[in-house]
C-alpha atoms as a PDB file:
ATOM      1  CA  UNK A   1      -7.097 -12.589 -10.905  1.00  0.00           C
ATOM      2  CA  UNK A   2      -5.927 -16.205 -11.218  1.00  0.00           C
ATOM      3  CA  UNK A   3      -4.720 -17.906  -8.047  1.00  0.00           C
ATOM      4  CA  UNK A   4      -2.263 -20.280  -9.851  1.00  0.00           C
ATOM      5  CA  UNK A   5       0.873 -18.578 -11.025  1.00  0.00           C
ATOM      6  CA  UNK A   6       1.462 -20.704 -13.904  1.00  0.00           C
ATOM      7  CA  UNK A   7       5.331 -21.313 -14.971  1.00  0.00           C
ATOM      8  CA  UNK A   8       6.712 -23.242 -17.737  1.00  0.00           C
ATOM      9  CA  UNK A   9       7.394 -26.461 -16.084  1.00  0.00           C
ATOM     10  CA  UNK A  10       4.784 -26.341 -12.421  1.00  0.00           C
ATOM     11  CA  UNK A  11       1.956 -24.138 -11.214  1.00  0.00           C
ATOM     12  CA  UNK A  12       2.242 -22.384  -7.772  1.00  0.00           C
ATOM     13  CA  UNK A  13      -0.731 -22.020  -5.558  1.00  0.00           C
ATOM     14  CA  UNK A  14      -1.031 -18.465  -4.218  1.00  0.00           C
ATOM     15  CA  UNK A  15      -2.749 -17.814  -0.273  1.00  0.00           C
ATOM     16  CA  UNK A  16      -3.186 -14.803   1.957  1.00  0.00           C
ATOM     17  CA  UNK A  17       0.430 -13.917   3.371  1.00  0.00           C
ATOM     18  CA  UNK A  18      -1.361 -14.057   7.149  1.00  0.00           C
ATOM     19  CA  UNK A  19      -1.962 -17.979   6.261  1.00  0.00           C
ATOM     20  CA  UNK A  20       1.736 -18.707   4.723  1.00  0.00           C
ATOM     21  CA  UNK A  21       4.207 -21.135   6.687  1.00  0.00           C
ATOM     22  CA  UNK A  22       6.530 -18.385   8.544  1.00  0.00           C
ATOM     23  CA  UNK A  23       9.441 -20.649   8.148  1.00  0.00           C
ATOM     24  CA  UNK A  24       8.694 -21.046   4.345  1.00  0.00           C
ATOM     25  CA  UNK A  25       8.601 -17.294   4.315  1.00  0.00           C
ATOM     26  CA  UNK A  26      11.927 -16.676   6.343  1.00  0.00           C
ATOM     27  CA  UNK A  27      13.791 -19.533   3.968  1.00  0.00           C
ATOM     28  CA  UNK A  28      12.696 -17.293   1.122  1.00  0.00           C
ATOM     29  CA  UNK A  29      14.208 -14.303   2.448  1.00  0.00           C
ATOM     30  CA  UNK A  30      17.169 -16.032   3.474  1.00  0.00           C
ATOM     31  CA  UNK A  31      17.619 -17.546   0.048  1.00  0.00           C
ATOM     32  CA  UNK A  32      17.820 -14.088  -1.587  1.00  0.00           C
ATOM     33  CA  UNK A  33      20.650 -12.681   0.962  1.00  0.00           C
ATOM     34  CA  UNK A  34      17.944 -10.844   3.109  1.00  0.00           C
ATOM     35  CA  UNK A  35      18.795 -10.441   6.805  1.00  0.00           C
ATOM     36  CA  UNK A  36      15.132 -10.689   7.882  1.00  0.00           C
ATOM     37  CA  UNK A  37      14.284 -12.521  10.567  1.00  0.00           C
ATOM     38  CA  UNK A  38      11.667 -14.783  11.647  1.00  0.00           C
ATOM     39  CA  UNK A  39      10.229 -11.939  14.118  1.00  0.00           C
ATOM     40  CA  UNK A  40      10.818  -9.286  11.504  1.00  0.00           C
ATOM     41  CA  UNK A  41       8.220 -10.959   9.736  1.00  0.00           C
ATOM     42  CA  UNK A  42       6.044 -11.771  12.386  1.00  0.00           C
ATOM     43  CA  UNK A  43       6.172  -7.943  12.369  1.00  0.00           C
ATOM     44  CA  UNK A  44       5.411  -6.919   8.939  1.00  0.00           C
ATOM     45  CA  UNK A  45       2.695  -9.167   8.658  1.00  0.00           C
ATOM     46  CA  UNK A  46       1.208  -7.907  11.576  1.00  0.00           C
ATOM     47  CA  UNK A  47       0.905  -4.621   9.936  1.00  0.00           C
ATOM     48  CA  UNK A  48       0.343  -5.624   5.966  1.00  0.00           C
ATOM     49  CA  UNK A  49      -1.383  -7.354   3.810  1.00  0.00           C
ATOM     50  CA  UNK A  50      -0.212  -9.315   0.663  1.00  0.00           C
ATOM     51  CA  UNK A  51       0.010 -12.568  -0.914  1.00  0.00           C
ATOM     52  CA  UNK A  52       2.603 -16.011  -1.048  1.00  0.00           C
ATOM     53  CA  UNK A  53       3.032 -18.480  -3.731  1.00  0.00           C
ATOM     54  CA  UNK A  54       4.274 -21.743  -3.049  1.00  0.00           C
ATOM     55  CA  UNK A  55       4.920 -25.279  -4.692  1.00  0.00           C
ATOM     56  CA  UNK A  56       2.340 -29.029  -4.298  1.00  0.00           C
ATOM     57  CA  UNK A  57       4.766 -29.626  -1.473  1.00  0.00           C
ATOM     58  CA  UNK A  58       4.418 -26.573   0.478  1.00  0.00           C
ATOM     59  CA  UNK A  59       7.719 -24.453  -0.456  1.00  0.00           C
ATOM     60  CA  UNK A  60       7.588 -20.660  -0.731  1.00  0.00           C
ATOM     61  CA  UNK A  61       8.547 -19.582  -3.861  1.00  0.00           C
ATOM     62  CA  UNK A  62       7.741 -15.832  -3.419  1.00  0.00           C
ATOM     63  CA  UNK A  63       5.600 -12.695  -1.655  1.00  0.00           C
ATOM     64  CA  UNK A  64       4.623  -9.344  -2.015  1.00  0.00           C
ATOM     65  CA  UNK A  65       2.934  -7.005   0.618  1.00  0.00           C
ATOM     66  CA  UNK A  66       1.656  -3.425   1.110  1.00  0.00           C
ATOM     67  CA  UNK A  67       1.006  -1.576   3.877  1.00  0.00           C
ATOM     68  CA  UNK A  68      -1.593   1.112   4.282  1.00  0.00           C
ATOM     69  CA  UNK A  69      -1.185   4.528   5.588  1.00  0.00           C
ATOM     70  CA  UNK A  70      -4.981   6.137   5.591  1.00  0.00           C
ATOM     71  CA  UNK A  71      -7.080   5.618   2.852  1.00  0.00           C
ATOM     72  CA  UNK A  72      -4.527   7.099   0.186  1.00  0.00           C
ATOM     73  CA  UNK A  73      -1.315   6.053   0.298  1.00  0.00           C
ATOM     74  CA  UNK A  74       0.153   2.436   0.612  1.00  0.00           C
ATOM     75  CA  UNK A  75       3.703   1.388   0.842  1.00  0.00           C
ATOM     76  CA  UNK A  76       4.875  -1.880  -1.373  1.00  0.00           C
ATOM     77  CA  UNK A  77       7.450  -4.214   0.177  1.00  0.00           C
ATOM     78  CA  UNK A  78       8.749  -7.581   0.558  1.00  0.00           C
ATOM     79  CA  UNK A  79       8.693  -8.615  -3.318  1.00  0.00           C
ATOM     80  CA  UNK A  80      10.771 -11.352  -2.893  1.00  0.00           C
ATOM     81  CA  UNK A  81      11.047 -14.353  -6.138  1.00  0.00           C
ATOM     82  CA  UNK A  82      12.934 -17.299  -6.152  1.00  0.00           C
ATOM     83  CA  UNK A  83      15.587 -17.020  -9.343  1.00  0.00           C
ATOM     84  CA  UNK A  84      13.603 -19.772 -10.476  1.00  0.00           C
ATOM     85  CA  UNK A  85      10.198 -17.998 -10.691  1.00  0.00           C
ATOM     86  CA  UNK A  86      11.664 -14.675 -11.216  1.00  0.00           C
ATOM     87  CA  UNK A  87      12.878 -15.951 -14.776  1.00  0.00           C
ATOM     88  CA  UNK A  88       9.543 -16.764 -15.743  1.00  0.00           C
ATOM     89  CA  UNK A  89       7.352 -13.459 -14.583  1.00  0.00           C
ATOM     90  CA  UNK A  90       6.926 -14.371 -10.705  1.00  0.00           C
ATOM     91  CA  UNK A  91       7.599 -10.717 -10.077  1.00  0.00           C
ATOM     92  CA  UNK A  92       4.966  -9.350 -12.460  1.00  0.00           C
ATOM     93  CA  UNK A  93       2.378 -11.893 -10.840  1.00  0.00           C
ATOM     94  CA  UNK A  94       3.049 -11.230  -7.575  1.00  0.00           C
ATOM     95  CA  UNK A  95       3.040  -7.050  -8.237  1.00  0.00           C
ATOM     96  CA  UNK A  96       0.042  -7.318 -10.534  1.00  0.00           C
ATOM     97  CA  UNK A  97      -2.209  -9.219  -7.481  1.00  0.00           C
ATOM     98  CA  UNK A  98      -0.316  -6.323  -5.011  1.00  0.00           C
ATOM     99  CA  UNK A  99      -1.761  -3.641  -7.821  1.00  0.00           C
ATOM    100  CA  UNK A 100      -5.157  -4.287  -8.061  1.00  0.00           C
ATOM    101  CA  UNK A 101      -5.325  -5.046  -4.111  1.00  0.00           C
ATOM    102  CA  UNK A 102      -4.153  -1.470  -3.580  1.00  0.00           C
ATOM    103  CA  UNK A 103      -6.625   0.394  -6.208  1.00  0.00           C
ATOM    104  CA  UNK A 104      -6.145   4.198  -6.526  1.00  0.00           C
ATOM    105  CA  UNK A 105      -4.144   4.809  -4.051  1.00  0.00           C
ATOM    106  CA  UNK A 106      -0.808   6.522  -4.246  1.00  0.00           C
ATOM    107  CA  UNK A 107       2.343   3.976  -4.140  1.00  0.00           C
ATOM    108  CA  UNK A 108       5.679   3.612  -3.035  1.00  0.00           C
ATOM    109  CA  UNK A 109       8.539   0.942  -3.117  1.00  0.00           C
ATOM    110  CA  UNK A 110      11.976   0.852  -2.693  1.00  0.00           C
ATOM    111  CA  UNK A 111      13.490  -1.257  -5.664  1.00  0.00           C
ATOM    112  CA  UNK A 112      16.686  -3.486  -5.939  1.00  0.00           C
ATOM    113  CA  UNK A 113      18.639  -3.704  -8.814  1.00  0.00           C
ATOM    114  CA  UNK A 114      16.748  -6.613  -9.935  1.00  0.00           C
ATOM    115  CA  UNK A 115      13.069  -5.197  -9.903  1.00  0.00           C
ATOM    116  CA  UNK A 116      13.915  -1.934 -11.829  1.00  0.00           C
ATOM    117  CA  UNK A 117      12.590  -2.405 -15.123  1.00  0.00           C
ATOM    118  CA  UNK A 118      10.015  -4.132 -13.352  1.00  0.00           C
ATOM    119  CA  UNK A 119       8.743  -1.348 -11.324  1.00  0.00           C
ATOM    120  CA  UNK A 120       9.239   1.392 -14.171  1.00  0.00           C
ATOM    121  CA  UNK A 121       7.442  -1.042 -16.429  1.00  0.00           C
ATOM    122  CA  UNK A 122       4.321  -0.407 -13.689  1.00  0.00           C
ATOM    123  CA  UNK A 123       4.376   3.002 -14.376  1.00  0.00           C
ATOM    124  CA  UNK A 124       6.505   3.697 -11.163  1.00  0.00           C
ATOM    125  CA  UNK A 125       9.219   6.747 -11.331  1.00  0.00           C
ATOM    126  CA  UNK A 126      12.223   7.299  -9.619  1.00  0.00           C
ATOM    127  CA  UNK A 127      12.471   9.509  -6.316  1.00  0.00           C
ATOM    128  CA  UNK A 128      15.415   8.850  -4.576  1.00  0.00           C
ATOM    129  CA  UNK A 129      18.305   6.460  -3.907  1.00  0.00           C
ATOM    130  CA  UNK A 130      18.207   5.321  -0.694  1.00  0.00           C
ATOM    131  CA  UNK A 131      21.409   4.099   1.436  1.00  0.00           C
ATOM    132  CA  UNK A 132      21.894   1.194   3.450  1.00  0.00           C
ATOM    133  CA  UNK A 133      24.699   2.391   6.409  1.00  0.00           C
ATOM    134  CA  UNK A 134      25.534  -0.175   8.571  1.00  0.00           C
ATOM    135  CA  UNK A 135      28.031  -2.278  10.523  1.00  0.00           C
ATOM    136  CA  UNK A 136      29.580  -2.367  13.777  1.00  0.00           C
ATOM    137  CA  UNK A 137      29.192   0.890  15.678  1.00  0.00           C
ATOM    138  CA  UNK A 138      32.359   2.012  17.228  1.00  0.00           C
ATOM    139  CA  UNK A 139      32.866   2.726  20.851  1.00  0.00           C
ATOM    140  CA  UNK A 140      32.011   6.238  22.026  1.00  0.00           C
ATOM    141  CA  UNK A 141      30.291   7.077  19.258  1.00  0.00           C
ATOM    142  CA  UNK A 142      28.894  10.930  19.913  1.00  0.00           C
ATOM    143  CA  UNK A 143      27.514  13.888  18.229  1.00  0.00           C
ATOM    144  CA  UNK A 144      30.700  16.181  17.846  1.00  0.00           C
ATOM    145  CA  UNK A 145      30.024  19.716  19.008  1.00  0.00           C
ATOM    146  CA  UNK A 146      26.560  19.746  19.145  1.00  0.00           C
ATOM    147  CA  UNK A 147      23.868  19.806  22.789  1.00  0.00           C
ATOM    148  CA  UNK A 148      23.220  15.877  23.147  1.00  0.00           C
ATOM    149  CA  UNK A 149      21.555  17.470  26.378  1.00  0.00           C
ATOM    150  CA  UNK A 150      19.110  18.472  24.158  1.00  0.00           C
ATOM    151  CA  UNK A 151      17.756  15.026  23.352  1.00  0.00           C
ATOM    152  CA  UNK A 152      15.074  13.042  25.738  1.00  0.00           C
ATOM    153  CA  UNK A 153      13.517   9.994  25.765  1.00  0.00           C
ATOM    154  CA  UNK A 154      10.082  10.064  24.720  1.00  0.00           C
ATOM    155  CA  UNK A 155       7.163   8.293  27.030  1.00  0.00           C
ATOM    156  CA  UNK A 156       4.160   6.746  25.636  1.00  0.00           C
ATOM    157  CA  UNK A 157       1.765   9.929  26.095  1.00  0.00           C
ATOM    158  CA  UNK A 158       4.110  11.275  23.722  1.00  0.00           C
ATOM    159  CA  UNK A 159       3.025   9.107  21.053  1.00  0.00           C
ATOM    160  CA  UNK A 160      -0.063  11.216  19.333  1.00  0.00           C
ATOM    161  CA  UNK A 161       3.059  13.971  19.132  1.00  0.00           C
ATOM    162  CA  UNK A 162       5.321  11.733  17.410  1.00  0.00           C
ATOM    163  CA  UNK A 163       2.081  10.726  15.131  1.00  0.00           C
ATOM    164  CA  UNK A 164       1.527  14.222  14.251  1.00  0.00           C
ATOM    165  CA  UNK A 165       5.265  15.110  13.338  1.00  0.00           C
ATOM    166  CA  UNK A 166       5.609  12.118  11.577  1.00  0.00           C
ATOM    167  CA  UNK A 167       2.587  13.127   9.213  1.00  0.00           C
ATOM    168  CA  UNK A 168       3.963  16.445   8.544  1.00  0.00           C
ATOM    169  CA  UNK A 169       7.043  14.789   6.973  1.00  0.00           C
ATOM    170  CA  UNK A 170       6.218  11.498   5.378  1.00  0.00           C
ATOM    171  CA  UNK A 171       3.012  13.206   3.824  1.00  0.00           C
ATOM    172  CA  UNK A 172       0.488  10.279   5.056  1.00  0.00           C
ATOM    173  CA  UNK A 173      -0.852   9.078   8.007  1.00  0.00           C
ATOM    174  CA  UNK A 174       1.386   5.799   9.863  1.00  0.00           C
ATOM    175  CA  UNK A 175      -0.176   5.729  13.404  1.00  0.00           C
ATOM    176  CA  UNK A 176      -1.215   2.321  12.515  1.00  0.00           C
ATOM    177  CA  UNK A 177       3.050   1.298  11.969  1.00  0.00           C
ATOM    178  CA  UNK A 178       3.966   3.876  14.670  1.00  0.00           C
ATOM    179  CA  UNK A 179       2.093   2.523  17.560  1.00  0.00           C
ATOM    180  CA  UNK A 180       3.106  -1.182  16.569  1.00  0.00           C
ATOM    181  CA  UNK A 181       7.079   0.457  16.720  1.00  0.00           C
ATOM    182  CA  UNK A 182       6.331   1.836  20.094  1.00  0.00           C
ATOM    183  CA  UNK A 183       6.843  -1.187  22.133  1.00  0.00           C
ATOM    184  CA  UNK A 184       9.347  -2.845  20.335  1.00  0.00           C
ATOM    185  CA  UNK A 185      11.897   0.249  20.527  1.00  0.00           C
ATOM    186  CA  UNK A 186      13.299   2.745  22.641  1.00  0.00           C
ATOM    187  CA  UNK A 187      11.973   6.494  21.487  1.00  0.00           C
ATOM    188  CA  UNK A 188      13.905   9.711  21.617  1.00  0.00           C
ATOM    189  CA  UNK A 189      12.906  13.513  20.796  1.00  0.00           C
ATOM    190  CA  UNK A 190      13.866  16.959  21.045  1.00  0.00           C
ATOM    191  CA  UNK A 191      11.680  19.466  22.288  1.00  0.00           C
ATOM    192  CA  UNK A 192      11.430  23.134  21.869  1.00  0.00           C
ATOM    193  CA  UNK A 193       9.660  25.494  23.090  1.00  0.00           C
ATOM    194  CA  UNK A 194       7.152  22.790  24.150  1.00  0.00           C
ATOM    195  CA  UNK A 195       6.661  21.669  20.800  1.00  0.00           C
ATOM    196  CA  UNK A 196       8.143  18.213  19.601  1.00  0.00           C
ATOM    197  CA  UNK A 197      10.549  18.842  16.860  1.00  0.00           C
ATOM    198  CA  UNK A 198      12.418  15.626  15.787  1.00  0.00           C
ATOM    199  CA  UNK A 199      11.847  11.825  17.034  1.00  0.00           C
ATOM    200  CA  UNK A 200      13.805   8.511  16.271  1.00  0.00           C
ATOM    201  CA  UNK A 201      12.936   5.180  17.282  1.00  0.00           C
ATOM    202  CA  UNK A 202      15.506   1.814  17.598  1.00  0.00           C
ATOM    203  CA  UNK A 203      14.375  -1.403  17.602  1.00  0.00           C
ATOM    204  CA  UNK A 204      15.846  -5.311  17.340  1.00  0.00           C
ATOM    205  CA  UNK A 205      16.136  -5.779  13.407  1.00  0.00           C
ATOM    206  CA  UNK A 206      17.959  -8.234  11.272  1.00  0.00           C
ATOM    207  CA  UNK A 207      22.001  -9.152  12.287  1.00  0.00           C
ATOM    208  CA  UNK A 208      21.176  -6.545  15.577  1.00  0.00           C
ATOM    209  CA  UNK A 209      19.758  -3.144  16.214  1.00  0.00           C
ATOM    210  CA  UNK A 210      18.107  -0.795  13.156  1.00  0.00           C
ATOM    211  CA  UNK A 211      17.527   3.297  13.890  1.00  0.00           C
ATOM    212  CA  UNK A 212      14.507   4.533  12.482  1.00  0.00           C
ATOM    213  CA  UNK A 213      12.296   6.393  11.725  1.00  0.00           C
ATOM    214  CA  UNK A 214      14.188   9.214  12.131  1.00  0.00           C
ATOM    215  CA  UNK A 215      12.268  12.681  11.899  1.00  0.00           C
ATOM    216  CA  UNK A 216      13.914  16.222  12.366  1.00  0.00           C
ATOM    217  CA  UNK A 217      14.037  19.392  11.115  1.00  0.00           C
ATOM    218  CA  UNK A 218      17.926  19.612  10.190  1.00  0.00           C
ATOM    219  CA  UNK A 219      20.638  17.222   9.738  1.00  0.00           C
ATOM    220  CA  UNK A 220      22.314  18.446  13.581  1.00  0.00           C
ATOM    221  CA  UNK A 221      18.926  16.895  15.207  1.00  0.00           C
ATOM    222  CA  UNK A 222      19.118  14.096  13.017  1.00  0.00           C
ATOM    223  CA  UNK A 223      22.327  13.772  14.282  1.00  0.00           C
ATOM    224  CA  UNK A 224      21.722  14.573  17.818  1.00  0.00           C
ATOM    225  CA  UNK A 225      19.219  11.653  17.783  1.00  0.00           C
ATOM    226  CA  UNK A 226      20.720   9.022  16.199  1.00  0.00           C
ATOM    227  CA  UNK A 227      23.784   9.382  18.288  1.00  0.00           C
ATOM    228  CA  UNK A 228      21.705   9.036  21.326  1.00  0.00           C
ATOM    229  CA  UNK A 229      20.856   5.345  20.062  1.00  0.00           C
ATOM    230  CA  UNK A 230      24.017   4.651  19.016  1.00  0.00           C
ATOM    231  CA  UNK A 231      25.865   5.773  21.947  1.00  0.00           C
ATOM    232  CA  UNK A 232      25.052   2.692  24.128  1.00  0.00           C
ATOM    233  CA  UNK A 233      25.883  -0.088  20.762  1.00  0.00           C
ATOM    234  CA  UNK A 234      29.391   0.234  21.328  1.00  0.00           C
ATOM    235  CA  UNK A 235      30.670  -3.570  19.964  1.00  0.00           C
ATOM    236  CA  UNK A 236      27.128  -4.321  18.403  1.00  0.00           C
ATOM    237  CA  UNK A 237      25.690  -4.276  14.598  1.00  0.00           C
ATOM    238  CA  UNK A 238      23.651  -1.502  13.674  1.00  0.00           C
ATOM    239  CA  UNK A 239      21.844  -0.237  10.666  1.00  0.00           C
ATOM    240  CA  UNK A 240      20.014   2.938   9.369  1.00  0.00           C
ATOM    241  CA  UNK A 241      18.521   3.510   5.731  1.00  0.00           C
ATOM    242  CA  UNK A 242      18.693   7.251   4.886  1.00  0.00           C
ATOM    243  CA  UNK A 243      18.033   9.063   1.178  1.00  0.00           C
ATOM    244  CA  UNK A 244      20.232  11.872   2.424  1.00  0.00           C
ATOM    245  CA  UNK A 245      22.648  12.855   0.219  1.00  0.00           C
ATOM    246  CA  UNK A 246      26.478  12.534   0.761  1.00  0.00           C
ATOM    247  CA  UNK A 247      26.813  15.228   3.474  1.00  0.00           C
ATOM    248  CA  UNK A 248      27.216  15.979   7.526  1.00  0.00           C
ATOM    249  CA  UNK A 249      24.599  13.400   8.435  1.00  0.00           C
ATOM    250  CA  UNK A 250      26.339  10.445   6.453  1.00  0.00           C
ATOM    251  CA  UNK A 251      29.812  11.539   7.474  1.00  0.00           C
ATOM    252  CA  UNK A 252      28.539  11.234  10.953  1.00  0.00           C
ATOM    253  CA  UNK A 253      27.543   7.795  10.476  1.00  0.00           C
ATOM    254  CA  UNK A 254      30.187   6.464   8.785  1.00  0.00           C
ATOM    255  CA  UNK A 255      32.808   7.992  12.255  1.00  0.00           C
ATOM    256  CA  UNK A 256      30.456   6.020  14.123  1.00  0.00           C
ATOM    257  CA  UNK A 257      30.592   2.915  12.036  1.00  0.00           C
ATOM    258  CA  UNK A 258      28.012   2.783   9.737  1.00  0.00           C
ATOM    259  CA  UNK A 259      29.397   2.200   6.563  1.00  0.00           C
ATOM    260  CA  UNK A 260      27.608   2.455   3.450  1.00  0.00           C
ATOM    261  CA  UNK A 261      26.874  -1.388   2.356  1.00  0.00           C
ATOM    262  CA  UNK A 262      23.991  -1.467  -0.777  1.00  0.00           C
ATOM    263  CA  UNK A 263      21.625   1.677  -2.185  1.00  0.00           C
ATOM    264  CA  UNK A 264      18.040   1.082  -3.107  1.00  0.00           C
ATOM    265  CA  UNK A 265      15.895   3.034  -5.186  1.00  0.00           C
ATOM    266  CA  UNK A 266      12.481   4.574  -3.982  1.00  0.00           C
ATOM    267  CA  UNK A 267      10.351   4.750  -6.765  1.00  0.00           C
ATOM    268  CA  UNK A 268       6.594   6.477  -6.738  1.00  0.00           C
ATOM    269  CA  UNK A 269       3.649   6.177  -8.508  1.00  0.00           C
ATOM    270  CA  UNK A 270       0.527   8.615  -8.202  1.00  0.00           C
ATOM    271  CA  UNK A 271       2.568  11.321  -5.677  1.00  0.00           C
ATOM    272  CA  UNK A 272       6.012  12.088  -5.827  1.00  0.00           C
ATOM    273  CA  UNK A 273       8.043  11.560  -2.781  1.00  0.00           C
ATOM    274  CA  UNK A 274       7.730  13.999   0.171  1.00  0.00           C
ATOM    275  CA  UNK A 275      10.948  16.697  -0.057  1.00  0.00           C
ATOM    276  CA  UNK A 276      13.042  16.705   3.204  1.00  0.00           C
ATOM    277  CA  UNK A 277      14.271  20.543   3.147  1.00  0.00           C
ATOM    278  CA  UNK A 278      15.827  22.296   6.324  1.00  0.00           C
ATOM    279  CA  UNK A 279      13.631  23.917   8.667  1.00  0.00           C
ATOM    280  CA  UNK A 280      10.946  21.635   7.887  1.00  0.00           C
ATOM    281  CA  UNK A 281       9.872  18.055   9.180  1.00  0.00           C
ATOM    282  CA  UNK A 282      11.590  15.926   7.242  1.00  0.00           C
ATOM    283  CA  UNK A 283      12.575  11.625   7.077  1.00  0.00           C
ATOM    284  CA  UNK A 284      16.145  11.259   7.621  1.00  0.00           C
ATOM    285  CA  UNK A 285      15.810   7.803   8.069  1.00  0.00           C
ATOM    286  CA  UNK A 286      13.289   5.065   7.155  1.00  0.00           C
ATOM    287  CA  UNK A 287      11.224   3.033   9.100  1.00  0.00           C
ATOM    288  CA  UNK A 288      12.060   0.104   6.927  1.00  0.00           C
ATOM    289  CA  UNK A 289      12.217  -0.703   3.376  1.00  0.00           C
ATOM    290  CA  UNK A 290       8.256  -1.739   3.137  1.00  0.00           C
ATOM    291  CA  UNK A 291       7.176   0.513   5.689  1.00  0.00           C
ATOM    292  CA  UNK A 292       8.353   4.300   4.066  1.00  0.00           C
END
C-alpha cells in the first residue's frame, strides 16, 4: 500500500507511529476534543503498533493503531483525522493500512459517531454501546450495603491470576497490556475460597484518574471494586467506560459522581463480542477505548 495519502489539494507522508513527533500526535488529539495526554500516548504506543500521516512541514494530520492480544485477536484504536483529511477519505486510508497490517485476525473498535458508516462499510457489526461515566467523584463515595471488607489490594505475584481471569472474560489473551497497567495503577481483587474472582485496576488518565479494567462475576463485585478506587478521589476527576446496561452498577456510579458524558459503539468483525452474564467472568469496565 501507498505511503502518500493523496488529497485533493497536498499529499501526506505516512511513518511508523513509534517514529511520529509525540507533540504532533498529542495536538491531533487535542484538536478533535480528546483528553489524551502526552503520557497516555507514550503509553499506547508502547503497547501498539500503527501508522501517522503528516504534512511537508511536519504536522500530524492523523493515526490509527492496533494492539495485539495473542496471535488472534487485535484491538483498533486511536483513528483520529483532521476535519480536513477526514473530508477527503483520511479515515479509509488510515483503516485500510490498519487492515491489512492486522490480517486474519479477529477485530474490535469502539466507534464515534463520526466513523460509523466507516467501520460498517469495513464489514464491522455492532456489539454494544459503550458509556463514558465520568466527572468529579463525590466525597464518601461507598458501596451501599454490601462487604467492602471483602475487597484487597492485589500484589504483583498476583498478576498471572489477574492474567488468567482476565482471559476468561475478554475472550483473548492481554498479559502483554496487563503487565504494562501493573505499575502505573493501584490493583484490587476479591478472593474466594482462594480463588481470584474479580480485579480492577486505576491508573493516571486524561483530566485525572480512569478505573479499569474492571473484571467480576456480578455487578455487587463490580461495585465493591470500583468503590474501593473511588473511595480515596473525593474532590478529584474520575472516569470509567462500561457497556453495562442502565442498571445497579450505573446507578452506583452516577451517586458517586460519575455521570454519563458521551456513548461509543463497539463494533466487531470476525468474533462477536464476549457476553458478560452473572456468575461468570465478565468486563464491567474497559481498559481503554483501544485497548478492549
Amino acid at each position: 500500500m501507498s505511503d502518500t495519502m493523496r488529497l485533493q489539494s497536498f499529499d501526506l507522508a505516512t511513518q511508523d507511529i513509534a517514529e511520529a513527533d509525540l507533540d504532533g500526535l498529542h495536538a491531533l488529539s487535542i484538536s478533535v476534543g480528546w483528553p489524551h495526554r502526552r503520557s497516555d500516548w507514550s503509553l499506547f504506543r508502547s503497547l501498539g503498533r500503527g501508522l501517522a500521516a503528516f504534512d511537508d512541514i511536519g504536522r500530524v494530520f492523523a493515526s490509527a493503531m492496533w494492539f495485539d492480544h495473542g496471535e488472534t485477536v487485535a484491538t483498533i484504536g486511536m483513528v483520529i483525522t483532521s476535519p480536513r483529511v477526514q473530508t477527503h477519505g483520511g479515515g479509509r486510508f488510515m483503516m485500510e493500512h490498519i487492515l491489512r497490517e492486522c490480517g486474519a485476525r479477529s477485530l474490535m473498535l469502539n466507534s464515534t459517531r463520526a466513523a460509523h458508516a466507516l467501520y460498517l462499510s469495513l464489514g464491522f457489526e455492532v456489539q454494544a454501546v459503550v458509556c463514558q461515566m465520568q466527572g468529579i467523584v463525590r466525597e464518601g463515595s461507598g458501596a451501599p450495603k454490601l462487604d467492602a471488607s471483602a475487597v484487597e489490594v492485589l500484589a504483583p505475584d498476583d498478576l498471572p491470576r489477574i492474567v488468567a481471569l482476565d482471559k476468561a472474560a475478554f475472550g483473548a489473551d492481554r498479559s502483554v497490556v496487563l503487565t504494562r497497567l501493573a505499575p502505573l495503577s493501584r490493583i484490587v481483587g476479591i478472593r474466594r475460597n482462594g480463588h481470584l474472582e474479580a480485579y480492577a485496576m486505576r491508573r493516571p488518565f486524561g483530566r485525572g484518574t480512569v478505573i479499569g479494567p474492571v473484571v467480576a462475576h456480578s455487578e455487587d463485585d463490580a461495585i465493591l471494586l470500583s468503590a474501593s478506587l473511588l473511595g480515596d478521589l473525593g474532590g478529584r476527576f474520575a472516569r470509567l467506560d462500561t457497556r453495562q446496561p442502565e442498571g445497579r452498577f450505573r446507578t452506583f456510579l452516577q451517586s458517586s459522581g460519575l455521570e454519563l458524558y458521551d456513548t461509543v459503539k463497539t463494533m466487531t468483525r470476525g468474533a462477536p463480542l464476549a457476553a458478560v452474564r452473572p456468575g461468570q467472568p465478565g468486563i464491567y469496565a474497559l481498559a481503554a477505548q483501544p485497548l478492549g
